[in-house]
N, C-alpha and C. Protein backbone atom coordinates (compact mmCIF):
# COMPACT_ATOMS: atom_id res chain seq x y z
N UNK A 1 -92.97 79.95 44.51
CA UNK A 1 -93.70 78.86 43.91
C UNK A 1 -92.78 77.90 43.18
N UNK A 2 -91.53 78.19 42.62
CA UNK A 2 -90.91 77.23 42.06
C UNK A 2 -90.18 76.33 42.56
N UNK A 3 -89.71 76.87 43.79
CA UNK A 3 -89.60 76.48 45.07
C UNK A 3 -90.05 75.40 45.03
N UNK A 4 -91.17 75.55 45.19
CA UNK A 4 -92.02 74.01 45.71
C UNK A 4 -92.21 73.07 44.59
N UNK A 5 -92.04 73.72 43.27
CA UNK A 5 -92.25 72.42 42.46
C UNK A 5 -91.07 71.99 42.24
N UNK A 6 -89.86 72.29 42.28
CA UNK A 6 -88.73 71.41 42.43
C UNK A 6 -88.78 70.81 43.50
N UNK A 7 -88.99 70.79 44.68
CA UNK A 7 -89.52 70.12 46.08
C UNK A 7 -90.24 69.09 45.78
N UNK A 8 -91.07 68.98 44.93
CA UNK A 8 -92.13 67.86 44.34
C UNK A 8 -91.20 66.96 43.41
N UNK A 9 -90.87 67.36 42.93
CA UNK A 9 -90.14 66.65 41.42
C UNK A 9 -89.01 65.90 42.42
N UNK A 10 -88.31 66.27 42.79
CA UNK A 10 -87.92 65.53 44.02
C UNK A 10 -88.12 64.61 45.04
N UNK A 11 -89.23 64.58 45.28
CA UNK A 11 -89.82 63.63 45.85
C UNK A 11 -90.24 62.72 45.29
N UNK A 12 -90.61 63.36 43.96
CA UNK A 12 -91.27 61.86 43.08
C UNK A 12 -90.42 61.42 42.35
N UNK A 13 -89.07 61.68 42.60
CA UNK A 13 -87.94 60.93 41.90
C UNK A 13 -87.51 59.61 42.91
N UNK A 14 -87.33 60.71 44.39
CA UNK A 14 -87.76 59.94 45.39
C UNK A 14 -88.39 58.05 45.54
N UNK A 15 -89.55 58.51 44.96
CA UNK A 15 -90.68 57.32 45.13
C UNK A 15 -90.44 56.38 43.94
N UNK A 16 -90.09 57.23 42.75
CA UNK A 16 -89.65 56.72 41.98
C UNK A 16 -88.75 55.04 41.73
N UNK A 17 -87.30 55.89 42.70
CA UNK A 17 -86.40 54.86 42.92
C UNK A 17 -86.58 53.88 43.60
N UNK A 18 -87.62 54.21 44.91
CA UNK A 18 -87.74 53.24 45.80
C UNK A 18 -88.50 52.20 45.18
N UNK A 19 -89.61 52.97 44.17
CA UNK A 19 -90.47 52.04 43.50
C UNK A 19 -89.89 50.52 42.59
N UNK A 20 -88.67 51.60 41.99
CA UNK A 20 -87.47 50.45 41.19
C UNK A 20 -86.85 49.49 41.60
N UNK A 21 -86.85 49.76 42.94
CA UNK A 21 -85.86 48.94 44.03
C UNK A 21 -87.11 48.06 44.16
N UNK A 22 -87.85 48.21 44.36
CA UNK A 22 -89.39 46.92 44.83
C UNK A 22 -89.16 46.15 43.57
N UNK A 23 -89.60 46.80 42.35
CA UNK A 23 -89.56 45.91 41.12
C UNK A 23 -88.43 45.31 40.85
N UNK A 24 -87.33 46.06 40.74
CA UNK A 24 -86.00 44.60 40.99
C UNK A 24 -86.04 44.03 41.64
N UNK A 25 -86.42 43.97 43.51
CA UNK A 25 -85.80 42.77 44.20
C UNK A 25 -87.00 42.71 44.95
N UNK A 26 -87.94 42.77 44.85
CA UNK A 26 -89.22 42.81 45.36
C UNK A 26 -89.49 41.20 45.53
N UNK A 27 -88.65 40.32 44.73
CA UNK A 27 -89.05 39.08 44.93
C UNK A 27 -88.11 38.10 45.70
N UNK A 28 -86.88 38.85 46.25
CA UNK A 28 -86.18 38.37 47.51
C UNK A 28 -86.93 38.53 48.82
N UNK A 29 -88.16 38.57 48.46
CA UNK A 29 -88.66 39.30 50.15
C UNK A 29 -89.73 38.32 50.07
N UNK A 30 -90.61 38.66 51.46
CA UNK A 30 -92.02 37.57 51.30
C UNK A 30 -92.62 38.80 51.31
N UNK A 31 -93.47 38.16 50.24
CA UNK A 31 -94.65 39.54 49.71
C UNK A 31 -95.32 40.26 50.84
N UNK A 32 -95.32 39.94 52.13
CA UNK A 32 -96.30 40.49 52.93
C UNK A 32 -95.52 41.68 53.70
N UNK A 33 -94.11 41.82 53.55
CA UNK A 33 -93.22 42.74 54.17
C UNK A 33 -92.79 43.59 53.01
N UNK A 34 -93.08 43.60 51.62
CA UNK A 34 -92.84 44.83 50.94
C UNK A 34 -93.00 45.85 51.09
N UNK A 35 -94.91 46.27 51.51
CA UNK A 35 -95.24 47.46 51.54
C UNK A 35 -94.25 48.14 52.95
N UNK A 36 -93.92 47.32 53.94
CA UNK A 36 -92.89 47.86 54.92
C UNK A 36 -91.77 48.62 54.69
N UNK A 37 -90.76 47.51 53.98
CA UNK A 37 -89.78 47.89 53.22
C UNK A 37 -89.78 49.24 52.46
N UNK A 38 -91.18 49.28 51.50
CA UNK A 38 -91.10 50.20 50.69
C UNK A 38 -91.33 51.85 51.31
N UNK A 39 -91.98 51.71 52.60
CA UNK A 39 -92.15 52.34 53.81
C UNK A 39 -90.77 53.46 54.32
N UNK A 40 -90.15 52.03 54.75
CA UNK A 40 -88.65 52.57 55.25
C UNK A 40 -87.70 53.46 54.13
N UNK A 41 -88.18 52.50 53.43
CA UNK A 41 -86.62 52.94 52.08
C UNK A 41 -86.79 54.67 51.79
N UNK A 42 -88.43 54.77 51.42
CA UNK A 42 -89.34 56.07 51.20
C UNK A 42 -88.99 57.33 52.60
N UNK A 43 -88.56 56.57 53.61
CA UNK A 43 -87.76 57.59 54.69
C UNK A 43 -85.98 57.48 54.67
N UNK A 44 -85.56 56.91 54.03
CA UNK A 44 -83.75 56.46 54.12
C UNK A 44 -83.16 57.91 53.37
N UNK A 45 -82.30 58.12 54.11
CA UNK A 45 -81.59 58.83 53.96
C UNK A 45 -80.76 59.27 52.32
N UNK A 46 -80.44 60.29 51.68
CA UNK A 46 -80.08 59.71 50.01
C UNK A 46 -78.75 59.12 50.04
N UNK A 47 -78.42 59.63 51.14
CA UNK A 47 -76.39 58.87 51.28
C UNK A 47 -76.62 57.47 51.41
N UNK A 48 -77.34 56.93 51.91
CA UNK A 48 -77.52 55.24 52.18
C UNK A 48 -77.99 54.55 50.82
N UNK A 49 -77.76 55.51 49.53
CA UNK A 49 -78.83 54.60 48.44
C UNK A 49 -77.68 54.09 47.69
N UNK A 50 -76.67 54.44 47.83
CA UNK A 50 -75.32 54.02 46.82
C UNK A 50 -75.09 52.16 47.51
N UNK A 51 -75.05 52.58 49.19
CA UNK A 51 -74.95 51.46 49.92
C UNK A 51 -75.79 50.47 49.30
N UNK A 52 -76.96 50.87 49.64
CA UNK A 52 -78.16 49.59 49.06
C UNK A 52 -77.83 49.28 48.05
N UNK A 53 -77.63 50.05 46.95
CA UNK A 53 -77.69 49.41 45.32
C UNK A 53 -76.39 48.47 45.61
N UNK A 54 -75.46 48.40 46.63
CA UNK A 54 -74.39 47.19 46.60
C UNK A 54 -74.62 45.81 47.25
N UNK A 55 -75.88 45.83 48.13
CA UNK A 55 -76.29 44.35 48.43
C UNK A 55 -76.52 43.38 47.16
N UNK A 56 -76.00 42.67 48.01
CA UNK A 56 -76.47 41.28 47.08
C UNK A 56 -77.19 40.21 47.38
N UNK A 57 -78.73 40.00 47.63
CA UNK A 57 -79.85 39.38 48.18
C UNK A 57 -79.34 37.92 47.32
N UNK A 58 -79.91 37.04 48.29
CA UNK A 58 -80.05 35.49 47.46
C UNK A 58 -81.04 35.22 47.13
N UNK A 59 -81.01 34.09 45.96
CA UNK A 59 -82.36 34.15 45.23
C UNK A 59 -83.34 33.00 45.63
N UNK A 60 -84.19 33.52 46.02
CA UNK A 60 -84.89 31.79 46.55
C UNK A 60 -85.26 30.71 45.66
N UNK A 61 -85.48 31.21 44.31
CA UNK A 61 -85.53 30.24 43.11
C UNK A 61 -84.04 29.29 42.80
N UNK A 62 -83.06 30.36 42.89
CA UNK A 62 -81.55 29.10 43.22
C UNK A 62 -81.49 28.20 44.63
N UNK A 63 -82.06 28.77 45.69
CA UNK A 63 -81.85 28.46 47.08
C UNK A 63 -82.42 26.86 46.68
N UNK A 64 -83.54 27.29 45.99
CA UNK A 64 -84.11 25.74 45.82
C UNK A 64 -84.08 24.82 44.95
N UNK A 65 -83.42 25.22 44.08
CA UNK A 65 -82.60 24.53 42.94
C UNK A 65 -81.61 24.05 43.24
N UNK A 66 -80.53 24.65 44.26
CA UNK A 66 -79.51 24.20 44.87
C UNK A 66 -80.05 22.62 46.21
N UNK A 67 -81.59 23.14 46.41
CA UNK A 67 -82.23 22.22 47.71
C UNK A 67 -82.29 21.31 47.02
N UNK A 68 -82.88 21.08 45.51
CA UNK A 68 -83.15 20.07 45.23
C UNK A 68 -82.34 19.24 44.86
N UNK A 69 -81.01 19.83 43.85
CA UNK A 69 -80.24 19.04 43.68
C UNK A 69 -78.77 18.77 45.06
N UNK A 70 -78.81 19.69 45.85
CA UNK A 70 -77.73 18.83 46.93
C UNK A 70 -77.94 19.75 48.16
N UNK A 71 -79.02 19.60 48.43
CA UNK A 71 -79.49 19.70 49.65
C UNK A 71 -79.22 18.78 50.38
N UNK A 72 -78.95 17.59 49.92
CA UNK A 72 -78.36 16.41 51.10
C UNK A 72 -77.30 16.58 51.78
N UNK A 73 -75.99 17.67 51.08
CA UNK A 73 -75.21 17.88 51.88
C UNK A 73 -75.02 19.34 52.12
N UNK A 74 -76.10 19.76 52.38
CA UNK A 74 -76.62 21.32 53.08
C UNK A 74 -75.91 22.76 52.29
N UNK A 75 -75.48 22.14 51.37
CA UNK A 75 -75.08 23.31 50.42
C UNK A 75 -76.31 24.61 50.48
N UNK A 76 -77.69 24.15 50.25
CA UNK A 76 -78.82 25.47 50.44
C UNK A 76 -78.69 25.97 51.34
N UNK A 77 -78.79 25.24 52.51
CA UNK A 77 -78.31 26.05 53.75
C UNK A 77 -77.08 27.16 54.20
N UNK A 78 -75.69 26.43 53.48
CA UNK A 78 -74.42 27.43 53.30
C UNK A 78 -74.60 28.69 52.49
N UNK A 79 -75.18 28.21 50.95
CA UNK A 79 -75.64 29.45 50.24
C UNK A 79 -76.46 30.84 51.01
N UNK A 80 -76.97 30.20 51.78
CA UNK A 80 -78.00 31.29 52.18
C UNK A 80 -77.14 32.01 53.76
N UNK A 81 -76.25 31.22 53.29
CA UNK A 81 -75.23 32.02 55.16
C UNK A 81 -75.99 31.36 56.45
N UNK A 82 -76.83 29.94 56.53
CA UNK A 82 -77.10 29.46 57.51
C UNK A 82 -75.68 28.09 57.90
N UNK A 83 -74.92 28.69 58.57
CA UNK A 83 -73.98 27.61 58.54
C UNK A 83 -74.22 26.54 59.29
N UNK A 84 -74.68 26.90 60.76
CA UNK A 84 -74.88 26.06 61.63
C UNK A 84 -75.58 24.90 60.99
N UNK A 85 -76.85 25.66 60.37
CA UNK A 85 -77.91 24.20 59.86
C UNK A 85 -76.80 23.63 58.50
N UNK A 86 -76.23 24.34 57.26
CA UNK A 86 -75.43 23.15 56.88
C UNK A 86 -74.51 22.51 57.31
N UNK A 87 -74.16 22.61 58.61
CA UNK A 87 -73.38 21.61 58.84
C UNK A 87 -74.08 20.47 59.62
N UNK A 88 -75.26 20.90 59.99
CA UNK A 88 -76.19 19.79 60.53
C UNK A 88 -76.61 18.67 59.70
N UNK A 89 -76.72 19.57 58.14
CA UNK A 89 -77.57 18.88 57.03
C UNK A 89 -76.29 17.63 56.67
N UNK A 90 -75.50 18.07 56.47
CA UNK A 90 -73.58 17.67 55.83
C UNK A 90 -73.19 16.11 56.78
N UNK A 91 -73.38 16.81 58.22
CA UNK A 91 -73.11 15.49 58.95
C UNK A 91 -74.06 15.01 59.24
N UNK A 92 -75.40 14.76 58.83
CA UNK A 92 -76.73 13.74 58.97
C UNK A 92 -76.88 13.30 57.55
N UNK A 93 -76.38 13.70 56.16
CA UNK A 93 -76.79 13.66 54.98
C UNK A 93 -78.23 13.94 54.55
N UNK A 94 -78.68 14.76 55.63
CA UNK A 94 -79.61 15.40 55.03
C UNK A 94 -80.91 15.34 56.10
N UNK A 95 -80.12 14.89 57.28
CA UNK A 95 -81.06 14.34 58.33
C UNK A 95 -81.58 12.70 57.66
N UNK A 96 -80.99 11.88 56.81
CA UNK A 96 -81.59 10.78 55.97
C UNK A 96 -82.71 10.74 55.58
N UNK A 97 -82.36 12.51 54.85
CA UNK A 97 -83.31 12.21 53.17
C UNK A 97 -84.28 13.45 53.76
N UNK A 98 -85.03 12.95 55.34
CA UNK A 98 -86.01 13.80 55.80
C UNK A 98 -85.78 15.07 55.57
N UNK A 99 -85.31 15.58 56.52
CA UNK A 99 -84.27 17.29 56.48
C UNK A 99 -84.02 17.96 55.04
N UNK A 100 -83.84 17.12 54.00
CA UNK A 100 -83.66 17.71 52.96
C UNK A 100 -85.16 17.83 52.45
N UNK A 101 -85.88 16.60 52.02
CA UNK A 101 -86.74 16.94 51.78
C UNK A 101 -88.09 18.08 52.57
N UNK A 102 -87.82 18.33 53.85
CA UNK A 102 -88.57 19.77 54.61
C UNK A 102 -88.21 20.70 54.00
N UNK A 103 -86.65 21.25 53.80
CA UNK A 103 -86.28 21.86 52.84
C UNK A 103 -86.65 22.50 51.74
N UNK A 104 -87.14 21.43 51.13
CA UNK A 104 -87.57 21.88 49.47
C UNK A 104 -88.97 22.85 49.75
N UNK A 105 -89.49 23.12 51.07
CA UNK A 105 -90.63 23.75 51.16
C UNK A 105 -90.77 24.93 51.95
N UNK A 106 -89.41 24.87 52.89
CA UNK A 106 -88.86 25.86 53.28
C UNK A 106 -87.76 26.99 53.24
N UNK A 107 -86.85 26.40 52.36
CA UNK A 107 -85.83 27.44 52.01
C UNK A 107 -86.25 28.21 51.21
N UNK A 108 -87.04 28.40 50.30
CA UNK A 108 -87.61 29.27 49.50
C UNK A 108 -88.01 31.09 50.52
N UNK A 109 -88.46 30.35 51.70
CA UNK A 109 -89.23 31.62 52.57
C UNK A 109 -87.89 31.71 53.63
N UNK A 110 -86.80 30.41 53.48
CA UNK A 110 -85.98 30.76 54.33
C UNK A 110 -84.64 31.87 53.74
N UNK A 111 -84.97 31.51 52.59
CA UNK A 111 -83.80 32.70 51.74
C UNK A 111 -84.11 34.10 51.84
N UNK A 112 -85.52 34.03 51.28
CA UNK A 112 -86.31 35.60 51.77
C UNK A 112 -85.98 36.47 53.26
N UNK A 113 -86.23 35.23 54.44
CA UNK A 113 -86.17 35.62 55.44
C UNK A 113 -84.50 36.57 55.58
N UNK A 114 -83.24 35.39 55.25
CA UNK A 114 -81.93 35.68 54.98
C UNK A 114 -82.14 37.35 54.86
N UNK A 115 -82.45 37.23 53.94
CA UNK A 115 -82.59 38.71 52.46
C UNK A 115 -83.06 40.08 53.45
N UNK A 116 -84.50 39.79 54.54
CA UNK A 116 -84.24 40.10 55.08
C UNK A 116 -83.48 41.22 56.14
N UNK A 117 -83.04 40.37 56.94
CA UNK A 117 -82.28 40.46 58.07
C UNK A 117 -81.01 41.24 57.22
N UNK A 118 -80.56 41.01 56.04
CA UNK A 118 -79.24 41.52 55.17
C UNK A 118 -79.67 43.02 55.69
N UNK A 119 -80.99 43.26 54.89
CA UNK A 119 -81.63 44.69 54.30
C UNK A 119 -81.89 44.84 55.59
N UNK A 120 -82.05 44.56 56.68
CA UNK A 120 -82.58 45.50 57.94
C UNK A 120 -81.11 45.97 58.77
N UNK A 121 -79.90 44.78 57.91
CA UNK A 121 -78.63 45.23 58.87
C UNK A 121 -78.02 46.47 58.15
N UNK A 122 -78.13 46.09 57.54
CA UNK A 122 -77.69 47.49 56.22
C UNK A 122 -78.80 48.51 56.32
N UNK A 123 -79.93 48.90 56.56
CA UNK A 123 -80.33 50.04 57.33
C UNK A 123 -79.93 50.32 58.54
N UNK A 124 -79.79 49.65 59.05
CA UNK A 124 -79.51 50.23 60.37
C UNK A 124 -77.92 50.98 60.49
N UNK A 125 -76.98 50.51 59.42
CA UNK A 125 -76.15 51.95 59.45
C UNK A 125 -76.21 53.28 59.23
């Protein structure tokens, strides 16, 4: 029997952490892929948790602070590791004005997305 309640206590240390990991970065993600995330993590291996705690997600509240103030020359876009599009943004100045301003409504979900693809490459080792 004691057996099993250390087996428990374990697990809910388990859920615990994963739970911590939602509440810290729970807001690099788009809310509708958490409960997923929180899914996977709740099966990850314990050797992979040192890994995770070393990502470093971008923040979509800077992504767009950075959009607003020089998004004309695609800096949001570089921040977030989309190079191709800042260099699109850089040599159009912003697509003239347009491109930046789409921006201000999309990098927010486009940083998330980033954030992401980080956290699904880093599981998959």
């Amino acid at each position: 029997m004691h057996h099993n309640f250390n087996f428990i206590i374990l697990h809910t240390m388990d859920a615990q952490k994963v739970d911590m990991f939602i509440v810290t970065n729970g807001k690099f993600f788009r809310p509708e892929i958490v409960p997923q995330i929180r899914e996977k993590l709740l099966s990850l291996d314990e050797s992979k948790w040192v890994m995770l705690q070393t990502i470093q997600f971008k923040d979509p509240t800077t992504s767009l602070l950075i959009s607003i103030f020089a998004g004309h020359l695609g800096i949001d876009r570089f921040y977030i590791g989309d190079v191709g599009m800042g260099v699109g943004k850089l040599l159009t100045c912003g697509g003239l004005g347009i491109w930046t301003i789409v921006d201000w409504f999309l990098i927010m979900d486009a940083t998330r997305d980033k954030n992401a693809e980080l956290l699904a490459s880093a599981l998959s080792y």
